[in-house]
PDB file of N, CA and C in Angstrom:
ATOM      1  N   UNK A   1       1.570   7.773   9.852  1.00  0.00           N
ATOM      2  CA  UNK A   1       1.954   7.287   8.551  1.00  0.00           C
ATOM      3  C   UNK A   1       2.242   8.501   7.670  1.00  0.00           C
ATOM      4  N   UNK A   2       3.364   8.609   7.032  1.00  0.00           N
ATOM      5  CA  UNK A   2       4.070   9.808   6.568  1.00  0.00           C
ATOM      6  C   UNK A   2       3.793   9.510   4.707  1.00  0.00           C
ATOM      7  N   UNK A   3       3.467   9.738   4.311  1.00  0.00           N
ATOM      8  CA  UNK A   3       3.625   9.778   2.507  1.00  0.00           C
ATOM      9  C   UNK A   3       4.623  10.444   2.049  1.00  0.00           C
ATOM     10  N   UNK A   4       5.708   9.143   1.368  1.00  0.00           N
ATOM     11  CA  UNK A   4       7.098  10.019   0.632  1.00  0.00           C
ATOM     12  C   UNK A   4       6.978  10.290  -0.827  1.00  0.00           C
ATOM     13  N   UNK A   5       6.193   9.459  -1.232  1.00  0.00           N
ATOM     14  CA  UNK A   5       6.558   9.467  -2.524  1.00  0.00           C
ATOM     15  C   UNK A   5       5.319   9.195  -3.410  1.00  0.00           C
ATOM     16  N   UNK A   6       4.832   9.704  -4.459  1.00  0.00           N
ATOM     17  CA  UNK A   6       3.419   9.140  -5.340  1.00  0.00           C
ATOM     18  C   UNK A   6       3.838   9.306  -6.931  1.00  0.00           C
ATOM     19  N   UNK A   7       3.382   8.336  -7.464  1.00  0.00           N
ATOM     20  CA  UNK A   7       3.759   8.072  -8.633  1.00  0.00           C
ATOM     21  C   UNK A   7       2.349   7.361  -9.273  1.00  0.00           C
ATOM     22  N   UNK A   8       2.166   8.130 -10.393  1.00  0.00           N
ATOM     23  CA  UNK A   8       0.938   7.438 -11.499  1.00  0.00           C
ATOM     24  C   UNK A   8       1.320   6.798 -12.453  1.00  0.00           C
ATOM     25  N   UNK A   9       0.946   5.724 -12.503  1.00  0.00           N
ATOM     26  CA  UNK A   9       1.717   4.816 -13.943  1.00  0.00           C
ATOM     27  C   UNK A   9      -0.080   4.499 -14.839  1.00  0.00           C
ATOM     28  N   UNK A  10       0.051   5.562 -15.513  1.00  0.00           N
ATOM     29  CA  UNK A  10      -1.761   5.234 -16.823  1.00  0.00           C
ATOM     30  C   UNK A  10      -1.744   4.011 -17.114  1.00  0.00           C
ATOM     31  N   UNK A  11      -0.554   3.854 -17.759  1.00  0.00           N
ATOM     32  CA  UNK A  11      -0.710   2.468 -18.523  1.00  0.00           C
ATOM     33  C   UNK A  11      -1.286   0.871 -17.615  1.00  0.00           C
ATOM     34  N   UNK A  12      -1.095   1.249 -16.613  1.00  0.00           N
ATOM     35  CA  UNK A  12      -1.664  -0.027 -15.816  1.00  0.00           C
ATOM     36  C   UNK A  12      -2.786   0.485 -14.909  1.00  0.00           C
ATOM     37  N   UNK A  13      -3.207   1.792 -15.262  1.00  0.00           N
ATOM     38  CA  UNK A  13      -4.138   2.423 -14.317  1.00  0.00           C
ATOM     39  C   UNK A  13      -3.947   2.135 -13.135  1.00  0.00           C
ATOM     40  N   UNK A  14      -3.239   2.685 -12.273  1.00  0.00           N
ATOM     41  CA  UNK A  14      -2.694   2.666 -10.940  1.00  0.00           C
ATOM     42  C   UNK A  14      -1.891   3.811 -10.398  1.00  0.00           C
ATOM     43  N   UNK A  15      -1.874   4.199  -8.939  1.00  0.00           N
ATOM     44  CA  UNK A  15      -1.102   4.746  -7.882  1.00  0.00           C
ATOM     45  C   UNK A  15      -0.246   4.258  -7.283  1.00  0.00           C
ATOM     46  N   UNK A  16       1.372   4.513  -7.881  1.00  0.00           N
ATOM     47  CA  UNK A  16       2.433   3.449  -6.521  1.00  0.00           C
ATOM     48  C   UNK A  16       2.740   4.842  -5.259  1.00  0.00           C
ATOM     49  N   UNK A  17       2.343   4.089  -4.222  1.00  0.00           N
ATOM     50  CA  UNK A  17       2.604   5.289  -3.088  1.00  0.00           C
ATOM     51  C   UNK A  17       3.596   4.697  -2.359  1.00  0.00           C
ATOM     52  N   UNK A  18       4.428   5.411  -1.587  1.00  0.00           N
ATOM     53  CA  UNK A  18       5.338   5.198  -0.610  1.00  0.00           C
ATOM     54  C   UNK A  18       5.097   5.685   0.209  1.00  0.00           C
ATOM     55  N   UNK A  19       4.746   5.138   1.672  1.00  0.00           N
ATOM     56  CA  UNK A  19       4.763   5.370   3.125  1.00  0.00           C
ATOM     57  C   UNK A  19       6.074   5.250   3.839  1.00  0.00           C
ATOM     58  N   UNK A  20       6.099   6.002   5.071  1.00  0.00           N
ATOM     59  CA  UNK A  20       6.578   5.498   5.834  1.00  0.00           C
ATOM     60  C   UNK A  20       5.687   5.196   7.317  1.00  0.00           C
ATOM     61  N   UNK A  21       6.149   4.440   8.145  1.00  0.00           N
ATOM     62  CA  UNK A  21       5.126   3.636   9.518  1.00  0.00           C
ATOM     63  C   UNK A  21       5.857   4.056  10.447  1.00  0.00           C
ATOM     64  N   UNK A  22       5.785   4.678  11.447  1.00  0.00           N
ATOM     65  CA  UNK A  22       6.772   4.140  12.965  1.00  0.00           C
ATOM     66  C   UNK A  22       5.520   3.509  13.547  1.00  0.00           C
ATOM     67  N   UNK A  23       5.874   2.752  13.850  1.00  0.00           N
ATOM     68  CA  UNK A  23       5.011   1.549  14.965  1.00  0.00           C
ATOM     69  C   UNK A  23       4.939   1.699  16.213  1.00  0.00           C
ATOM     70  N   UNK A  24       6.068   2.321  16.512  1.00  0.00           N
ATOM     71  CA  UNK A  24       6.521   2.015  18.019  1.00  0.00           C
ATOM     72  C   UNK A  24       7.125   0.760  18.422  1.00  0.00           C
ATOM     73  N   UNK A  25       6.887   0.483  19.668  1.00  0.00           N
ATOM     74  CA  UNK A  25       7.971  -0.630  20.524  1.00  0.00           C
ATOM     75  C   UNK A  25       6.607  -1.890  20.276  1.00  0.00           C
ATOM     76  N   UNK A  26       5.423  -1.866  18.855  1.00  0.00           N
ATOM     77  CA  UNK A  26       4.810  -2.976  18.866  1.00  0.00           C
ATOM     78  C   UNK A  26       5.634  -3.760  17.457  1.00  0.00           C
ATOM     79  N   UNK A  27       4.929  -4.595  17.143  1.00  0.00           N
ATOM     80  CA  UNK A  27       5.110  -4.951  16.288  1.00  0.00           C
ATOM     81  C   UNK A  27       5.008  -4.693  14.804  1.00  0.00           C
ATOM     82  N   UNK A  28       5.083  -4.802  13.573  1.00  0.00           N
ATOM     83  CA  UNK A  28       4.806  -4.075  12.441  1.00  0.00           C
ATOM     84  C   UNK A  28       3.404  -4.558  12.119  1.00  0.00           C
ATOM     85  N   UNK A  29       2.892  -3.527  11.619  1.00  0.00           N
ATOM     86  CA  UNK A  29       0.969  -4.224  10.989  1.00  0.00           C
ATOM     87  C   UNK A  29       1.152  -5.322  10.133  1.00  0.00           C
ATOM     88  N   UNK A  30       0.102  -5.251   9.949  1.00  0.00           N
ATOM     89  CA  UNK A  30      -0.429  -6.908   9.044  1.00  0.00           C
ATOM     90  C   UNK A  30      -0.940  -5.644   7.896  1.00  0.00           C
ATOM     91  N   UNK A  31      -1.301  -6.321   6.866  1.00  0.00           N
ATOM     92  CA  UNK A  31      -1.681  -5.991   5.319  1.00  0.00           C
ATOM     93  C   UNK A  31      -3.538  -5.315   5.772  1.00  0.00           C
ATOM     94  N   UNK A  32      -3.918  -6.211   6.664  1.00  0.00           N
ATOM     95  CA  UNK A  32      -5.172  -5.746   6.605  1.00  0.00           C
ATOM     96  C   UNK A  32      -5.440  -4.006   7.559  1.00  0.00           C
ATOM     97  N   UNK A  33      -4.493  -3.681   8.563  1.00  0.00           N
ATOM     98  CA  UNK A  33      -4.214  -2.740   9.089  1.00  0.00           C
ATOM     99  C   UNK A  33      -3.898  -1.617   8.172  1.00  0.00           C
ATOM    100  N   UNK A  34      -2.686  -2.131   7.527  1.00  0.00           N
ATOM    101  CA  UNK A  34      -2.067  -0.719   6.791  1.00  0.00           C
ATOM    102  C   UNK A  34      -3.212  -0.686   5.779  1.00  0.00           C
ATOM    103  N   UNK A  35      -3.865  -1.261   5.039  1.00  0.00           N
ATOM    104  CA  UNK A  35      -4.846  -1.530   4.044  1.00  0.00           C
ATOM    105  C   UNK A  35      -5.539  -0.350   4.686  1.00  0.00           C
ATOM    106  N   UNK A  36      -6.397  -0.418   5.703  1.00  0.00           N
ATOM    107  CA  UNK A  36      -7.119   0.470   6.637  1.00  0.00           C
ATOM    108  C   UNK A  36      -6.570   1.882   6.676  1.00  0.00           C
ATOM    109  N   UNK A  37      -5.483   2.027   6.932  1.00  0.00           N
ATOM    110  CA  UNK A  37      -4.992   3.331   6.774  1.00  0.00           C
ATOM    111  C   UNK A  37      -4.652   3.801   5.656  1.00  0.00           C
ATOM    112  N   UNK A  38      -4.274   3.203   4.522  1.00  0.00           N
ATOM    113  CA  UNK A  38      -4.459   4.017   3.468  1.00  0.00           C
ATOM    114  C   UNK A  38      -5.527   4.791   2.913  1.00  0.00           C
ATOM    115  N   UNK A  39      -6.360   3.417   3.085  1.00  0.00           N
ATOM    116  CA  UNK A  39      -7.603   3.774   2.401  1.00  0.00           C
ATOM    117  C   UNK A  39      -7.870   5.118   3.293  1.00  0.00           C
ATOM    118  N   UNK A  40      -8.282   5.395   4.690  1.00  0.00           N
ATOM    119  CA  UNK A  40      -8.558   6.307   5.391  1.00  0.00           C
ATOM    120  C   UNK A  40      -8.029   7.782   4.729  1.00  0.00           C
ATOM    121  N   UNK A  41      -6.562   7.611   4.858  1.00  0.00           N
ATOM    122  CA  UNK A  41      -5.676   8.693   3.930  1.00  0.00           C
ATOM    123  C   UNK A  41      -6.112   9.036   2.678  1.00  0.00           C
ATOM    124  N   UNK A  42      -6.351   8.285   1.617  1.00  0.00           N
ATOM    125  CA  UNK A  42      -6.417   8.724   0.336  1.00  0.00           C
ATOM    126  C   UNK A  42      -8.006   8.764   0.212  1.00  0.00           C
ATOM    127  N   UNK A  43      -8.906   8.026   0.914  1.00  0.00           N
ATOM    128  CA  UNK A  43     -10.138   8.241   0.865  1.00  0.00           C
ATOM    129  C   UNK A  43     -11.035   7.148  -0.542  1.00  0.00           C
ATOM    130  N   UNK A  44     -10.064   6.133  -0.278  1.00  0.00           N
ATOM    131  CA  UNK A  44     -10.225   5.429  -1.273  1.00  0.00           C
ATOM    132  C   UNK A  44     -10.776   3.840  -0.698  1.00  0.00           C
ATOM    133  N   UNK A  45     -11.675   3.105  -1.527  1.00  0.00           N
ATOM    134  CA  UNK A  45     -11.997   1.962  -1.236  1.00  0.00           C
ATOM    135  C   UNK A  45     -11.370   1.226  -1.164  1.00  0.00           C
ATOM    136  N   UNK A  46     -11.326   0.504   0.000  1.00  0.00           N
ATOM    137  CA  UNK A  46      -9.893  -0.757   0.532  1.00  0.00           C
ATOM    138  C   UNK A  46      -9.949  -1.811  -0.326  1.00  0.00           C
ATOM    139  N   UNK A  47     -10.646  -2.370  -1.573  1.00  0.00           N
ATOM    140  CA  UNK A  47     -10.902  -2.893  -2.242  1.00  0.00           C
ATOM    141  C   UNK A  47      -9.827  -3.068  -3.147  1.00  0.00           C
ATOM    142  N   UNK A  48      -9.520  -1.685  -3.736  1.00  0.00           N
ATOM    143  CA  UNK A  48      -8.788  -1.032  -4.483  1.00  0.00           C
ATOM    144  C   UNK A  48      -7.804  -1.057  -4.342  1.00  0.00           C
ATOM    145  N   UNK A  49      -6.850  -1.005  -3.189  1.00  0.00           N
ATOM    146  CA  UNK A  49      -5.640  -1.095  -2.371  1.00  0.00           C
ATOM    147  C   UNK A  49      -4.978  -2.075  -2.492  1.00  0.00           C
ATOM    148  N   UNK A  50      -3.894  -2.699  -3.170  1.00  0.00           N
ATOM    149  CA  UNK A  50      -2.846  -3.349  -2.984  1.00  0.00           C
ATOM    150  C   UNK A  50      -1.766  -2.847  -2.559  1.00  0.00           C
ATOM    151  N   UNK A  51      -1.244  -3.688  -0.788  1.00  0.00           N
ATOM    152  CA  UNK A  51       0.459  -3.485  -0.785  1.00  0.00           C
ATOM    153  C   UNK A  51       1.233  -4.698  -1.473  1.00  0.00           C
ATOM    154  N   UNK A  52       2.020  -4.004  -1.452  1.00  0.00           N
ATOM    155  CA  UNK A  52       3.248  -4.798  -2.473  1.00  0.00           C
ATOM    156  C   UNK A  52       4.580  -4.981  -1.387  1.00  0.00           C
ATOM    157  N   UNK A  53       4.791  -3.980  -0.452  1.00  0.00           N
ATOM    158  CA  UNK A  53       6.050  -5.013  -0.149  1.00  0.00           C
ATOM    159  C   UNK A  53       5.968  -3.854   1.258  1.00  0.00           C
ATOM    160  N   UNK A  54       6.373  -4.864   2.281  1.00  0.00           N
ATOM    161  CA  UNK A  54       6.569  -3.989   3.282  1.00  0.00           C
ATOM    162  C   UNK A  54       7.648  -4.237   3.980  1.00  0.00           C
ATOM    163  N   UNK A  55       8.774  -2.815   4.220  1.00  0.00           N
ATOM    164  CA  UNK A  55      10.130  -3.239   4.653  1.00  0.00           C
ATOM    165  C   UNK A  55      10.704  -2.902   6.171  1.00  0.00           C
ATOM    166  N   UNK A  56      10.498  -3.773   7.035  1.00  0.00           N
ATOM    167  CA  UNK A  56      10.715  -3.506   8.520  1.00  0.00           C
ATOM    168  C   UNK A  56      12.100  -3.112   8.635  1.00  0.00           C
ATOM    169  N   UNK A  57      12.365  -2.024   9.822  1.00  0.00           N
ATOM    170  CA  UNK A  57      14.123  -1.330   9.462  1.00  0.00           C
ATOM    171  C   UNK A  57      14.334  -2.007  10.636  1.00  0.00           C
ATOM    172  N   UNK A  58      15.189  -2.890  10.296  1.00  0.00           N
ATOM    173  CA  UNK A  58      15.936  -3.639  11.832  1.00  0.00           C
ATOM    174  C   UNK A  58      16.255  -2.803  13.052  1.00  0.00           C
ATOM    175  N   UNK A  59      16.185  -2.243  14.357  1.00  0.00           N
ATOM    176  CA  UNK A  59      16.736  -1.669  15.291  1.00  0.00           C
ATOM    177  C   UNK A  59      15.914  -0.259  15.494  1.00  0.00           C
ATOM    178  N   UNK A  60      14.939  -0.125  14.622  1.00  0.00           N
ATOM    179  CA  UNK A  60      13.876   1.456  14.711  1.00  0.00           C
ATOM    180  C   UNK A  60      12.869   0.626  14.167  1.00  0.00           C
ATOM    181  N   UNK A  61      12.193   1.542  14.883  1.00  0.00           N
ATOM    182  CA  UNK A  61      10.158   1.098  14.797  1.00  0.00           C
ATOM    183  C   UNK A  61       9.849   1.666  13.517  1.00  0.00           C
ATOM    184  N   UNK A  62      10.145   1.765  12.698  1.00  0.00           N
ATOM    185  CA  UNK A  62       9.844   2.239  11.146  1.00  0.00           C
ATOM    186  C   UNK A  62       9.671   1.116  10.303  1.00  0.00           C
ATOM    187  N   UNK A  63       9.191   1.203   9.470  1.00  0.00           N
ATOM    188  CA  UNK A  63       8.895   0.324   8.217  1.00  0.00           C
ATOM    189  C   UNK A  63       8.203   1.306   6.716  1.00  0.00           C
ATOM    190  N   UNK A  64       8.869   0.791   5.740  1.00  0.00           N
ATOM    191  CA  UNK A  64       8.865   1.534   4.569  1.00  0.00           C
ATOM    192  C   UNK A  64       7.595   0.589   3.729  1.00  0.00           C
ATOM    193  N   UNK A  65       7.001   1.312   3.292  1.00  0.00           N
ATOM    194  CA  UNK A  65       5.523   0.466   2.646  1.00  0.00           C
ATOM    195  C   UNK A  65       4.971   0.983   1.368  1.00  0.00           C
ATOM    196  N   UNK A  66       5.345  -0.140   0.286  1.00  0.00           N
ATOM    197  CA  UNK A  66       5.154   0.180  -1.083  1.00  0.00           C
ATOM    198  C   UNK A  66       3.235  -0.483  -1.088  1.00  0.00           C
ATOM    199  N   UNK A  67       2.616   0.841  -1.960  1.00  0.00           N
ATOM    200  CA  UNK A  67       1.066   0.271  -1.881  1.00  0.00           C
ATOM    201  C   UNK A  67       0.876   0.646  -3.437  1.00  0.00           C
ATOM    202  N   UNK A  68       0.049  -0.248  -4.175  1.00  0.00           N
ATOM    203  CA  UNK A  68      -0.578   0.129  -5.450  1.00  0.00           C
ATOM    204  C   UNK A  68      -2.255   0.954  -4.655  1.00  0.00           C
ATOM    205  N   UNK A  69      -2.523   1.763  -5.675  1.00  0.00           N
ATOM    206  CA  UNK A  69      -4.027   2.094  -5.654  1.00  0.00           C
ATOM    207  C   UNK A  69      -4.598   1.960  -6.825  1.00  0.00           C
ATOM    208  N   UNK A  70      -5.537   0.852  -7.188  1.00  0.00           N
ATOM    209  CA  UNK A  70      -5.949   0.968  -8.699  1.00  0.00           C
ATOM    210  C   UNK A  70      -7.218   1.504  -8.776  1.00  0.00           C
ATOM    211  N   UNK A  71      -7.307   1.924 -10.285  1.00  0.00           N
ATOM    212  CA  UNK A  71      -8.701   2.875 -10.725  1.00  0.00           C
ATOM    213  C   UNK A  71      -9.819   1.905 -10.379  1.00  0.00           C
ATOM    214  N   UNK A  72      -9.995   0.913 -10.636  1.00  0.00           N
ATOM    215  CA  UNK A  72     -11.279  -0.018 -10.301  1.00  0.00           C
ATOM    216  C   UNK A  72     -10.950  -1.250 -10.566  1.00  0.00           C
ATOM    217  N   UNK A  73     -11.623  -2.017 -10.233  1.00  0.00           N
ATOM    218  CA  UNK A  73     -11.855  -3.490  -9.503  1.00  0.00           C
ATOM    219  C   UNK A  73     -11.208  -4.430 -10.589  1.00  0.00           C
ATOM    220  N   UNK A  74     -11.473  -4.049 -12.147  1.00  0.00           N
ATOM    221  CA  UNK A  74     -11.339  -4.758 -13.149  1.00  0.00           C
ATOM    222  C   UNK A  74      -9.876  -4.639 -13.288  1.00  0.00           C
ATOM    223  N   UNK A  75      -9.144  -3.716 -13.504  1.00  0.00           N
ATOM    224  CA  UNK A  75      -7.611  -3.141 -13.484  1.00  0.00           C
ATOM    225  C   UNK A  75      -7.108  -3.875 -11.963  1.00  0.00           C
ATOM    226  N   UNK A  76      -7.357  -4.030 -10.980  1.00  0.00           N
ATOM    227  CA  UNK A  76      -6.833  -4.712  -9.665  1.00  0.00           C
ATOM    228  C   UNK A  76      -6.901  -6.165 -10.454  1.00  0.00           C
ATOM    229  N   UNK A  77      -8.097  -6.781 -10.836  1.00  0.00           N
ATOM    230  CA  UNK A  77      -7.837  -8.097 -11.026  1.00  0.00           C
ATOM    231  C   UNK A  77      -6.823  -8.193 -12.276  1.00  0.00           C
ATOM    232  N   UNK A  78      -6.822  -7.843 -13.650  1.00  0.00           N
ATOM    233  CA  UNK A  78      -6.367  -7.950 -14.581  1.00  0.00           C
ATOM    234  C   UNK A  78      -4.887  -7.551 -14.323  1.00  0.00           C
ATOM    235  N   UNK A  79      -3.837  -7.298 -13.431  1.00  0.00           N
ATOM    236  CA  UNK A  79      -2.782  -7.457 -13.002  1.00  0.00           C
ATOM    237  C   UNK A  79      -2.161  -7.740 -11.657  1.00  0.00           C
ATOM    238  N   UNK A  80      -3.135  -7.995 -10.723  1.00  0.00           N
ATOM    239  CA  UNK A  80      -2.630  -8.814  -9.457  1.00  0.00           C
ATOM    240  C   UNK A  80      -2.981 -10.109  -9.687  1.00  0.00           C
ATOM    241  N   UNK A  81      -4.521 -10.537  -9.909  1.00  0.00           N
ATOM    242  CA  UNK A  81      -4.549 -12.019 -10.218  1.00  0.00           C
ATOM    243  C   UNK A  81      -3.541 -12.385 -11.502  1.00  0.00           C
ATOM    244  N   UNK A  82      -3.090 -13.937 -11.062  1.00  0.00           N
ATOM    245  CA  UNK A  82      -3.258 -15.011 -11.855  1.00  0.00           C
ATOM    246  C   UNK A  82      -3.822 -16.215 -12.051  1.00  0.00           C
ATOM    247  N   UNK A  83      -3.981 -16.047 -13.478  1.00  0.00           N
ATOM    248  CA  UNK A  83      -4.561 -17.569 -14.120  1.00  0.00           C
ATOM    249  C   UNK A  83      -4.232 -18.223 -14.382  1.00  0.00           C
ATOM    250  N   UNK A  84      -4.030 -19.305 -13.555  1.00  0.00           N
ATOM    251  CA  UNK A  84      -3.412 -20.743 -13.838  1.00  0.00           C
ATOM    252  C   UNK A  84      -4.270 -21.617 -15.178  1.00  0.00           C
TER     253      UNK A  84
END
Protein backbone atom coordinates (compact mmCIF):
# COMPACT_ATOMS: atom_id res chain seq x y z
CA UNK A 1 0.00 0.00 0.00
CA UNK A 2 1.73 3.13 -1.41
CA UNK A 3 0.61 6.72 0.19
CA UNK A 4 0.09 9.48 -2.58
CA UNK A 5 -1.27 12.07 -1.17
CA UNK A 6 -2.15 13.67 2.65
CA UNK A 7 -4.11 16.48 3.26
CA UNK A 8 -5.32 18.13 6.78
CA UNK A 9 -8.56 19.85 6.69
CA UNK A 10 -8.73 21.63 10.86
CA UNK A 11 -11.92 22.70 10.30
CA UNK A 12 -13.50 19.24 10.38
CA UNK A 13 -10.57 17.86 12.36
CA UNK A 14 -9.50 15.24 10.01
CA UNK A 15 -6.77 13.48 7.63
CA UNK A 16 -7.87 12.86 3.84
CA UNK A 17 -5.17 10.29 2.71
CA UNK A 18 -4.76 8.76 -0.63
CA UNK A 19 -3.52 5.22 -1.15
CA UNK A 20 -2.77 3.29 -3.67
CA UNK A 21 -3.44 -1.03 -3.38
CA UNK A 22 -2.12 -3.58 -5.94
CA UNK A 23 -3.93 -6.64 -4.88
CA UNK A 24 -2.74 -8.88 -7.20
CA UNK A 25 -4.68 -11.52 -9.36
CA UNK A 26 -7.18 -11.56 -5.89
CA UNK A 27 -9.81 -9.67 -5.47
CA UNK A 28 -10.01 -5.98 -4.05
CA UNK A 29 -10.30 -5.77 0.04
CA UNK A 30 -13.32 -5.15 1.89
CA UNK A 31 -13.38 -1.83 4.18
CA UNK A 32 -12.56 -3.92 7.16
CA UNK A 33 -9.06 -5.07 5.57
CA UNK A 34 -7.90 -1.79 4.22
CA UNK A 35 -9.25 -0.29 7.66
CA UNK A 36 -6.47 -2.74 9.12
CA UNK A 37 -3.82 -1.45 7.09
CA UNK A 38 -4.11 1.92 7.55
CA UNK A 39 -4.43 1.95 10.87
CA UNK A 40 -1.12 -0.35 10.96
CA UNK A 41 0.58 2.48 8.66
CA UNK A 42 -0.34 5.58 10.41
CA UNK A 43 -0.41 3.90 13.81
CA UNK A 44 -3.69 5.04 14.47
CA UNK A 45 -6.89 3.53 16.09
CA UNK A 46 -9.14 1.73 13.52
CA UNK A 47 -11.89 3.38 15.25
CA UNK A 48 -10.86 6.56 13.91
CA UNK A 49 -10.55 5.49 10.28
CA UNK A 50 -13.07 6.20 7.75
CA UNK A 51 -12.81 5.08 3.94
CA UNK A 52 -14.72 7.05 1.74
CA UNK A 53 -14.47 5.64 -1.62
CA UNK A 54 -12.57 2.94 -3.09
CA UNK A 55 -11.71 2.90 -6.88
CA UNK A 56 -10.94 -0.56 -8.56
CA UNK A 57 -8.82 0.16 -12.06
CA UNK A 58 -10.50 -2.16 -14.52
CA UNK A 59 -7.70 -4.54 -16.25
CA UNK A 60 -4.68 -3.93 -13.29
CA UNK A 61 -4.75 -5.16 -9.77
CA UNK A 62 -4.64 -1.58 -8.39
CA UNK A 63 -7.23 0.29 -6.67
CA UNK A 64 -7.07 3.97 -5.56
CA UNK A 65 -8.41 4.49 -1.83
CA UNK A 66 -9.69 7.72 -0.40
CA UNK A 67 -9.55 7.32 3.75
CA UNK A 68 -10.56 10.09 6.35
CA UNK A 69 -8.51 9.86 9.74
CA UNK A 70 -10.30 11.79 12.44
CA UNK A 71 -8.85 13.41 15.70
CA UNK A 72 -11.33 11.48 17.99
CA UNK A 73 -14.41 9.60 18.25
CA UNK A 74 -16.66 12.73 18.79
CA UNK A 75 -15.45 14.54 15.35
CA UNK A 76 -15.95 10.82 13.47
CA UNK A 77 -19.51 10.82 14.77
CA UNK A 78 -20.45 14.54 14.39
CA UNK A 79 -19.77 14.24 10.51
CA UNK A 80 -20.11 10.65 9.32
CA UNK A 81 -23.26 9.90 11.32
CA UNK A 82 -26.67 10.91 10.50
CA UNK A 83 -29.66 11.90 12.36
CA UNK A 84 -32.70 11.07 11.13
Amino acid sequence: MKRLKEEAIDLLQRKRITYELEHGKQATPSKENIIKEVSKDLNVNEELIKIRHIYPHFGVEKAKIIAHIYESKDALKRFEEINK
